[in-house]
C-alpha atoms as a PDB file:
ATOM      1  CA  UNK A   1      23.645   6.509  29.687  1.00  0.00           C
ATOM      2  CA  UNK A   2      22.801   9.000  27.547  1.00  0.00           C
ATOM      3  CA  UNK A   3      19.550   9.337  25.627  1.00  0.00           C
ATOM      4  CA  UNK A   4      20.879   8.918  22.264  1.00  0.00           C
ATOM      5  CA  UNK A   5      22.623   5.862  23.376  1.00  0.00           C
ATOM      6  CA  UNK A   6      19.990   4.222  24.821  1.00  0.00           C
ATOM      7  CA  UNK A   7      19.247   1.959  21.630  1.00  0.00           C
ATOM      8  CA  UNK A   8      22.879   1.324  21.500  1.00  0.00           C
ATOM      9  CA  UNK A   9      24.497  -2.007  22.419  1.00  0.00           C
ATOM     10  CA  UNK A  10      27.187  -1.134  25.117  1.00  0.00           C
ATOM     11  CA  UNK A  11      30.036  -3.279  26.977  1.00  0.00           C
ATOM     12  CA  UNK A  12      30.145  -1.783  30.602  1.00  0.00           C
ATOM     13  CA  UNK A  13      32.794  -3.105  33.650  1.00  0.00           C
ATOM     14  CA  UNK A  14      30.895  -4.104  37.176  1.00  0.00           C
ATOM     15  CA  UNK A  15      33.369  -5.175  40.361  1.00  0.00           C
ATOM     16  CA  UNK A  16      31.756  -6.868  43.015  1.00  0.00           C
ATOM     17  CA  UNK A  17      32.867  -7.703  46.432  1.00  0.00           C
ATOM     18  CA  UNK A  18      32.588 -11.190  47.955  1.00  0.00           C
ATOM     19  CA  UNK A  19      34.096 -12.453  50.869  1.00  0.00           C
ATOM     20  CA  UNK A  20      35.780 -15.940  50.494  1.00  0.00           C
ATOM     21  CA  UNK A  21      36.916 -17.641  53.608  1.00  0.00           C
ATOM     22  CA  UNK A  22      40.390 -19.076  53.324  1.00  0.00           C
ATOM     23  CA  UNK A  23      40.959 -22.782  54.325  1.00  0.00           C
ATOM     24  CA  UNK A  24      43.962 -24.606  54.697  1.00  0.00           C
ATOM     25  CA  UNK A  25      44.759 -28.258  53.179  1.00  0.00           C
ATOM     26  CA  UNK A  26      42.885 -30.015  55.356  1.00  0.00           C
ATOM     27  CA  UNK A  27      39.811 -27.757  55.294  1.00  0.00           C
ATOM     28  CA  UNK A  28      39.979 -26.317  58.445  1.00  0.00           C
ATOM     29  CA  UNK A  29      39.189 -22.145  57.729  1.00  0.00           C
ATOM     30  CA  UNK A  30      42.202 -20.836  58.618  1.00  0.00           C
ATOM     31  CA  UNK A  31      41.945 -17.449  60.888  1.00  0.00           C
ATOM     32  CA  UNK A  32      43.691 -14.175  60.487  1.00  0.00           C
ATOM     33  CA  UNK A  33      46.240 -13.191  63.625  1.00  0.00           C
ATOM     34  CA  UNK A  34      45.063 -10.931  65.820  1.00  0.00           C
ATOM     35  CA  UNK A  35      45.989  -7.760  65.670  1.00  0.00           C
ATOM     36  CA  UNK A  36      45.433  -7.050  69.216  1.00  0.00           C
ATOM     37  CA  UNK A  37      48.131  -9.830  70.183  1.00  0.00           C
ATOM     38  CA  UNK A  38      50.955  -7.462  69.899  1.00  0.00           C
ATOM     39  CA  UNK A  39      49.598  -5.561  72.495  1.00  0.00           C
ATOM     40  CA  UNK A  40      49.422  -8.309  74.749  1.00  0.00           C
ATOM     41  CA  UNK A  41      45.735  -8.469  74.109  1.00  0.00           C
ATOM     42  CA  UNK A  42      43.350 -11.407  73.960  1.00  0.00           C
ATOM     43  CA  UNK A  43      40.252 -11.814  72.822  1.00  0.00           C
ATOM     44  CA  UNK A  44      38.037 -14.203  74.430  1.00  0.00           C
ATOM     45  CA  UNK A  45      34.629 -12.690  73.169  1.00  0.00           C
ATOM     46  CA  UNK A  46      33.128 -11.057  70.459  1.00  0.00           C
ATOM     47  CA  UNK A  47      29.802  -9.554  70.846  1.00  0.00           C
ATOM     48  CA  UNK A  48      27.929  -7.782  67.427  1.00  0.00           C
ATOM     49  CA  UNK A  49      25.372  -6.008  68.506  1.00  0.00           C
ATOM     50  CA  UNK A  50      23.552  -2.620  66.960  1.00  0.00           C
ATOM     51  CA  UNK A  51      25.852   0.397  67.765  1.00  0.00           C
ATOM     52  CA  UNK A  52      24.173   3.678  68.857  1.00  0.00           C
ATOM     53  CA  UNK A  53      25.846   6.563  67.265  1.00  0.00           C
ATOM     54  CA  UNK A  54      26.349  10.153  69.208  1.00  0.00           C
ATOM     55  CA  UNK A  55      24.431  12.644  68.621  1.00  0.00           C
ATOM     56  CA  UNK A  56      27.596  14.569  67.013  1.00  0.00           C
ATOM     57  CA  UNK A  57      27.590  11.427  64.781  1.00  0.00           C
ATOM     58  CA  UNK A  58      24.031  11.279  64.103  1.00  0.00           C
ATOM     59  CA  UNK A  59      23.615  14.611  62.497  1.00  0.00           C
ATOM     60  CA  UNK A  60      26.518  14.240  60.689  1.00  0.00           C
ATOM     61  CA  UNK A  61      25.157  11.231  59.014  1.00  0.00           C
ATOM     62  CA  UNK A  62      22.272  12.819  58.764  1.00  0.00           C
ATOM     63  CA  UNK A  63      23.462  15.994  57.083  1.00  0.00           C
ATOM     64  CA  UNK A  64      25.447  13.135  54.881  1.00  0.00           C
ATOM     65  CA  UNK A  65      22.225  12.040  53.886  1.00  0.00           C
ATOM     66  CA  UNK A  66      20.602  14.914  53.225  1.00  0.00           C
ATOM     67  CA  UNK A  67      23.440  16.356  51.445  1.00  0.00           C
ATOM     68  CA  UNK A  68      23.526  12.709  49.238  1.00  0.00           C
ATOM     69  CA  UNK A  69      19.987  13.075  48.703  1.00  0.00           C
ATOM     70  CA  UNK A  70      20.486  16.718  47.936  1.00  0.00           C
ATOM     71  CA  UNK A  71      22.903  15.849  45.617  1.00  0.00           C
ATOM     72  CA  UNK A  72      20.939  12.931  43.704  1.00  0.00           C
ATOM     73  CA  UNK A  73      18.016  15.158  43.277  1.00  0.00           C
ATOM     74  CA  UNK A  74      20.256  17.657  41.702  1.00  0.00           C
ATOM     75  CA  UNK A  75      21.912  15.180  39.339  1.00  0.00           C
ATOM     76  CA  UNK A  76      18.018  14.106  38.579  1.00  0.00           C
ATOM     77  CA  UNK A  77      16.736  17.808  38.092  1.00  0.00           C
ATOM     78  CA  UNK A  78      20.103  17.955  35.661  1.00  0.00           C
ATOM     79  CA  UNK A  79      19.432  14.717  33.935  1.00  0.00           C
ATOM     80  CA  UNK A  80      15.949  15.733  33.718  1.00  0.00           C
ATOM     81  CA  UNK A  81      16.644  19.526  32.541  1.00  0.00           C
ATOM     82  CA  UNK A  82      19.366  17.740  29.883  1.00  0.00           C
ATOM     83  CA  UNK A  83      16.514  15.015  28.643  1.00  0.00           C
ATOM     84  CA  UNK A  84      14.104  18.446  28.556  1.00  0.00           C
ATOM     85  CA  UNK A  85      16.932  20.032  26.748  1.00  0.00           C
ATOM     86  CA  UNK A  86      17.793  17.353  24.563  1.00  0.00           C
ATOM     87  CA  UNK A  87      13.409  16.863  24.241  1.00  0.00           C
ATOM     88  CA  UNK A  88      13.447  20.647  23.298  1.00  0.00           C
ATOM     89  CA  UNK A  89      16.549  20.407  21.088  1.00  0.00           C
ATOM     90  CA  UNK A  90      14.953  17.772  19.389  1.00  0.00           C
ATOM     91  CA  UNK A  91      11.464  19.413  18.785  1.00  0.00           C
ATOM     92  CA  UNK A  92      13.683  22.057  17.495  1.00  0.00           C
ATOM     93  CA  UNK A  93      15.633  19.948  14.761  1.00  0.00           C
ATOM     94  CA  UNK A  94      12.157  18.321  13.876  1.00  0.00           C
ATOM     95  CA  UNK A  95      11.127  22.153  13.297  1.00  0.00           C
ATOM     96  CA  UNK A  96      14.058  23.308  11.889  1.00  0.00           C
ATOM     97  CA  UNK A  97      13.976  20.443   9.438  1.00  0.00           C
ATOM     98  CA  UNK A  98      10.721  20.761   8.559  1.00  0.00           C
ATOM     99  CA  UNK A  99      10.485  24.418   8.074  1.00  0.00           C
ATOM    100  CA  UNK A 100      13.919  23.269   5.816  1.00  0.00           C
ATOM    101  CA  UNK A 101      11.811  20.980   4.093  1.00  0.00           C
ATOM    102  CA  UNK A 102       8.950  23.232   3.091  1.00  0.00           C
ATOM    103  CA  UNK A 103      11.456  25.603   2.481  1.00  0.00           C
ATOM    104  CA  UNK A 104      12.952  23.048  -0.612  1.00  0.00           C
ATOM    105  CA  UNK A 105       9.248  22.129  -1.470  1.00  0.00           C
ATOM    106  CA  UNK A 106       8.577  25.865  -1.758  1.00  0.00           C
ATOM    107  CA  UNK A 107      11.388  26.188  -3.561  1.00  0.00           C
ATOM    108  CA  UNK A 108      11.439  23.392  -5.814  1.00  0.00           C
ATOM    109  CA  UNK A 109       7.552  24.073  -6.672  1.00  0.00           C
ATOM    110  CA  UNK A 110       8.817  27.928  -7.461  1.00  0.00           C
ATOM    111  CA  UNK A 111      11.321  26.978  -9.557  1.00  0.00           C
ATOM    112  CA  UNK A 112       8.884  23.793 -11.302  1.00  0.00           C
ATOM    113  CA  UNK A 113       6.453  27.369 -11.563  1.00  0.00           C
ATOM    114  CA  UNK A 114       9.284  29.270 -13.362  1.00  0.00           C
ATOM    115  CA  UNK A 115      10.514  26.396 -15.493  1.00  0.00           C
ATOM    116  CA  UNK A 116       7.144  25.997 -16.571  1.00  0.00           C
ATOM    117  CA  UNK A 117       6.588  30.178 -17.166  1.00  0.00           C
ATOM    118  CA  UNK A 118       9.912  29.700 -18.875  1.00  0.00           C
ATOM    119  CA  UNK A 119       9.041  26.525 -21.517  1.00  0.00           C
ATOM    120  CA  UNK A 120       5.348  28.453 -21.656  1.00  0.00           C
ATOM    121  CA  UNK A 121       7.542  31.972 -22.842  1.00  0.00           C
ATOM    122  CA  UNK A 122       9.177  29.882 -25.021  1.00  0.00           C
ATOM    123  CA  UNK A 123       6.236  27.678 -26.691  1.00  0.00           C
ATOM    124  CA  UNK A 124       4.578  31.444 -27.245  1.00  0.00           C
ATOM    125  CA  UNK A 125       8.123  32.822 -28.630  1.00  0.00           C
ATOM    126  CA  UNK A 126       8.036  29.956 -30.919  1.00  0.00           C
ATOM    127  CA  UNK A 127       4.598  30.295 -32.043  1.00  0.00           C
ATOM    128  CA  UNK A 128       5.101  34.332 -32.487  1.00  0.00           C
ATOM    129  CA  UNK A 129       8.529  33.132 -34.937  1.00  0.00           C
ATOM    130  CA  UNK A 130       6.531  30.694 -36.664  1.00  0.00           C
ATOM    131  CA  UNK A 131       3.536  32.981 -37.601  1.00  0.00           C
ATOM    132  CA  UNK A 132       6.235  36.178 -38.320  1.00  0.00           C
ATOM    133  CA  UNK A 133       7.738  33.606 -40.987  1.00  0.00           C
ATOM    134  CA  UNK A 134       4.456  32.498 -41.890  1.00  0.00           C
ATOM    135  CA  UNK A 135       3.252  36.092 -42.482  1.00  0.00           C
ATOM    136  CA  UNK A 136       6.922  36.818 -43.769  1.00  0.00           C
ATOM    137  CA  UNK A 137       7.046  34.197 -46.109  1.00  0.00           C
ATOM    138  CA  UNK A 138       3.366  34.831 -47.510  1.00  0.00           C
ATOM    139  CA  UNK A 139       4.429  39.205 -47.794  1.00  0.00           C
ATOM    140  CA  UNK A 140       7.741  37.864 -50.028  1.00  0.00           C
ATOM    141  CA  UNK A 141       5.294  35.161 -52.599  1.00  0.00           C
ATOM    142  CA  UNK A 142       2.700  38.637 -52.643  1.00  0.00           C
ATOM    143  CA  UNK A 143       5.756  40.375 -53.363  1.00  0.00           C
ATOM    144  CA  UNK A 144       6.874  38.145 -55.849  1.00  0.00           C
ATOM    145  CA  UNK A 145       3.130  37.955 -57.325  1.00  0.00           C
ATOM    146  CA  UNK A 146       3.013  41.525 -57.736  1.00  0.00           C
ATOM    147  CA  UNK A 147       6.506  41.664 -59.591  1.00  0.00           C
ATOM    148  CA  UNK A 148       5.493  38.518 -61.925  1.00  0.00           C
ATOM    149  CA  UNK A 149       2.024  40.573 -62.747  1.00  0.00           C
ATOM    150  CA  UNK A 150       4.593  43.671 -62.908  1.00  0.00           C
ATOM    151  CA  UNK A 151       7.058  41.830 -64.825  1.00  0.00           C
ATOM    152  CA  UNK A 152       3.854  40.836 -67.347  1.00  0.00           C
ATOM    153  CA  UNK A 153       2.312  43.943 -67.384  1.00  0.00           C
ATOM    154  CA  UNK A 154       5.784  45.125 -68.736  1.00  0.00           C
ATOM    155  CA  UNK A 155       5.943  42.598 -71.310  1.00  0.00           C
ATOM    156  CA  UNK A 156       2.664  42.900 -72.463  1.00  0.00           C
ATOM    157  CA  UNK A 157       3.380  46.703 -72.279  1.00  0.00           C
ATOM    158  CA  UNK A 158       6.832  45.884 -74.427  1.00  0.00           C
ATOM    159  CA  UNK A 159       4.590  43.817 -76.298  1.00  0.00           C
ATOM    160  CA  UNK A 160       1.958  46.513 -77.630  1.00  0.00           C
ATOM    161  CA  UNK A 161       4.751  49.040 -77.883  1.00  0.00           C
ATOM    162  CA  UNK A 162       6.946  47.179 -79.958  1.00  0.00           C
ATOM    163  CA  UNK A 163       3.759  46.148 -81.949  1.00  0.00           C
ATOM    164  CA  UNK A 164       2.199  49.866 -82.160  1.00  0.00           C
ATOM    165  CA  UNK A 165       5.753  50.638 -83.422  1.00  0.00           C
ATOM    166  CA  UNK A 166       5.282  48.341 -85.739  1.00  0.00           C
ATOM    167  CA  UNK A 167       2.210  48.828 -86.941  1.00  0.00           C
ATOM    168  CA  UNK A 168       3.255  52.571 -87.491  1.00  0.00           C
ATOM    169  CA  UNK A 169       6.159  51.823 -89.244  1.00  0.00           C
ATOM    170  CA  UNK A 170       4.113  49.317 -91.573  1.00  0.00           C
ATOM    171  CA  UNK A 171       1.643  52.131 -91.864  1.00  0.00           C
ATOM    172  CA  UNK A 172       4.650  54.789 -92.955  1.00  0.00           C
ATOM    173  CA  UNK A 173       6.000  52.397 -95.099  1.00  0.00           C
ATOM    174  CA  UNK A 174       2.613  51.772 -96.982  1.00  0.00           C
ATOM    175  CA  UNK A 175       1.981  55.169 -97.122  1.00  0.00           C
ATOM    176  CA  UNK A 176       5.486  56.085 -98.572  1.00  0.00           C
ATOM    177  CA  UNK A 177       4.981  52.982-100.753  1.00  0.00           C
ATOM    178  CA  UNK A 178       1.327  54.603-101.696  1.00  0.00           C
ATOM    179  CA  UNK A 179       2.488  57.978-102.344  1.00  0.00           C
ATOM    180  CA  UNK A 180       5.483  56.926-103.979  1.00  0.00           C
ATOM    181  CA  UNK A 181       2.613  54.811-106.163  1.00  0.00           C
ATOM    182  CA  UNK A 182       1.123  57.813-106.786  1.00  0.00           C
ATOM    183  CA  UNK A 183       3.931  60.068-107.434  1.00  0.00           C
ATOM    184  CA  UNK A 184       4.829  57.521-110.050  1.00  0.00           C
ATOM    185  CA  UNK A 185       1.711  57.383-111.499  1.00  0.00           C
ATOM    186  CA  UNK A 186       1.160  61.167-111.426  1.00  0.00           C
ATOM    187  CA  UNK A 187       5.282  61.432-112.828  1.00  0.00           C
ATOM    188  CA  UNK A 188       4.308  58.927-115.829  1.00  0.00           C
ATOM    189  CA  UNK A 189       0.969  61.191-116.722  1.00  0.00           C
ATOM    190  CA  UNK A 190       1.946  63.681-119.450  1.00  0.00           C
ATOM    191  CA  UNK A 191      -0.670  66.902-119.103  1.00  0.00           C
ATOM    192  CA  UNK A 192      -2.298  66.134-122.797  1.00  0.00           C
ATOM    193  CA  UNK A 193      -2.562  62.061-121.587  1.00  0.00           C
ATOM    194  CA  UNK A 194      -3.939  63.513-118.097  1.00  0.00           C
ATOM    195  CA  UNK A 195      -5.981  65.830-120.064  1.00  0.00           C
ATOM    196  CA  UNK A 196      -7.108  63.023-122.398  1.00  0.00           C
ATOM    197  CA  UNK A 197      -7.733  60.901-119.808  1.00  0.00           C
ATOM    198  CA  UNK A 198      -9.799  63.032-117.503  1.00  0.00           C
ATOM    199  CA  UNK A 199     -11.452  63.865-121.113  1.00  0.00           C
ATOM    200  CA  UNK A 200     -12.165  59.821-121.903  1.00  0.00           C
ATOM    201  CA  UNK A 201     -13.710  59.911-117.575  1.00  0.00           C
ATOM    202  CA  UNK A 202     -16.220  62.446-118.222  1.00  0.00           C
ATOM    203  CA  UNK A 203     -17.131  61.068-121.694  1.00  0.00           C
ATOM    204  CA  UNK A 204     -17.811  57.894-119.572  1.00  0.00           C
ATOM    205  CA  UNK A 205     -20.015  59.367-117.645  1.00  0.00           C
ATOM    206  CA  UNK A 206     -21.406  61.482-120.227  1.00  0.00           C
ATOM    207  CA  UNK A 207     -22.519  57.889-121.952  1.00  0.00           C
ATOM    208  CA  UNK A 208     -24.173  57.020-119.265  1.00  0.00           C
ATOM    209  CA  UNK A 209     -26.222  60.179-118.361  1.00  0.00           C
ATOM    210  CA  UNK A 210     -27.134  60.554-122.338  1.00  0.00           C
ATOM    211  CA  UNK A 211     -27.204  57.182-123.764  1.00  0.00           C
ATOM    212  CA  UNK A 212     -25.330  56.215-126.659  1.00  0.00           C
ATOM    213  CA  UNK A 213     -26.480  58.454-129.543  1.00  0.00           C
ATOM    214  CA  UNK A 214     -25.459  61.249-128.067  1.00  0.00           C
ATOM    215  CA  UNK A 215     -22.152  60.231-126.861  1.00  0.00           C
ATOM    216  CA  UNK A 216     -21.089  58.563-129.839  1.00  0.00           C
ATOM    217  CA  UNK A 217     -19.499  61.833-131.831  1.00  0.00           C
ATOM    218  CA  UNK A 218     -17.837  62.447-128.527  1.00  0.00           C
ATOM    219  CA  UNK A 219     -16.035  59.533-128.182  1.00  0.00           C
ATOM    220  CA  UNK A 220     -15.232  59.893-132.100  1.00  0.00           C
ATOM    221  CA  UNK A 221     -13.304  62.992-131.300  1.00  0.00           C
ATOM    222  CA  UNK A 222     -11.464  62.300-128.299  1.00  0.00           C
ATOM    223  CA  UNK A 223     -10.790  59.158-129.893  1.00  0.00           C
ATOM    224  CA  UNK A 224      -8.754  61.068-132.825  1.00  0.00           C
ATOM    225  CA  UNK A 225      -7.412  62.929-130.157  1.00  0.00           C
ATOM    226  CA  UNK A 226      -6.301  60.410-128.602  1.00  0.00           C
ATOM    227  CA  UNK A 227      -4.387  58.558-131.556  1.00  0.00           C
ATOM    228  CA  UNK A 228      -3.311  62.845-132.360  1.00  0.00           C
ATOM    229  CA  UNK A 229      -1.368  62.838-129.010  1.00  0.00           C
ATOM    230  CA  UNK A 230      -0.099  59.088-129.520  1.00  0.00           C
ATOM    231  CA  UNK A 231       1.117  59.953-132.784  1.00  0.00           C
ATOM    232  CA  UNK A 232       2.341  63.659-131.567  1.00  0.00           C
ATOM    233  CA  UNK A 233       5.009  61.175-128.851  1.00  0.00           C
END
């Protein structure tokens, strides 16, 4: 029975020889004929005793039993060898599949290793696109600060300039308006009013340095000149 049948439950065959004397109906055991009867031979005595084989005999049964013995130590060397074999066989599937085991822990804890450099590369990636839209996001508000100050600056700048042109036109305006004042004050002037005029200013001022007395024929006559140039128009 082989080794890995051994814990197996097995349904063998076993014959067995008995010897079963024969009786007849009455009881009596009822003998076999004699074989030696049809040679006209009788048997009166039977003697067992221990037989004494030849020599020729002897070493036959001897070499028989060497040769059996021979022959069961062979089939026990091969049993042996195949339970050494199968032993060996075994210790070599119990290596085998452990070496195959580490072999699937190894692998299993490389690729646990690369999953995690893998979710670690992408937690860093992540973190790098969160921080380049961070830093993206604040460039475009700077960016958008600078062209709201810009955009200012330019209306404030629009601003001034529209009121400096403004201003300048107000300015030319009351400048024409001012010179067309005086060009209409200067057009109205005849030369003997301007003359009388300027005449009647330094009079004033002639009063006032010299006190009344004195100026009093001098307004007299530009007075009369006065009502001579009114009268003359």
């Amino acid at each position: 029975m082989d080794q890995e049948d051994s814990n197996k439950l097995q349904r063998t065959k076993k014959l067995v020889w008995k010897t079963i004397p024969l009786k007849d109906h009455n009881g009596n055991f009822i003998r076999l004929e004699n074989p030696l009867e049809a040679y006209g031979i009788e048997a009166t005595q039977f003697t067992m005793g221990r037989p004494i084989p030849e020599k020729q005999l002897q070493n036959l049964l001897t070499d028989k039993k060497e040769l059996v013995a021979a022959r069961i130590k062979t089939v026990q060397e091969q049993e042996t060898a195949k339970e050494q074999a199968k032993t060996e066989q075994l210790k070599a599937d119990i290596e085998r599949t452990k070496a195959k085991q580490l072999a699937i822990k190894t692998k299993e804890l490389a690729v646990i290793a690369m999953q995690q450099k893998v979710e670690e590369a992408q937690r860093q990636a992540e973190k790098e696109k969160v921080e380049y839209r961070k830093q993206k996001d604040l460039a475009v508000i700077q960016k958008q600060k600078e062209l709201e100050i810009a955009q200012a600056n330019r209306d404030i700048q629009k601003a001034n300039f529209e009121a400096a042109q403004f201003e300048a036109k107000a300015i030319k305006e009351k400048g024409l308006a001012e010179a067309a004042v005086i060009k209409a004050t200067y057009d109205a002037y005849d030369p003997v009013l301007y003359s009388a005029e300027l005449e009647k200013d330094v009079a004033m001022q002639l009063y006032r340095n010299l006190g009344n007395f004195a100026a009093m024929g001098i307004m007299k006559e530009m007075k009369n000149t006065t009502t001579q140039v009114a009268n003359a128009e």
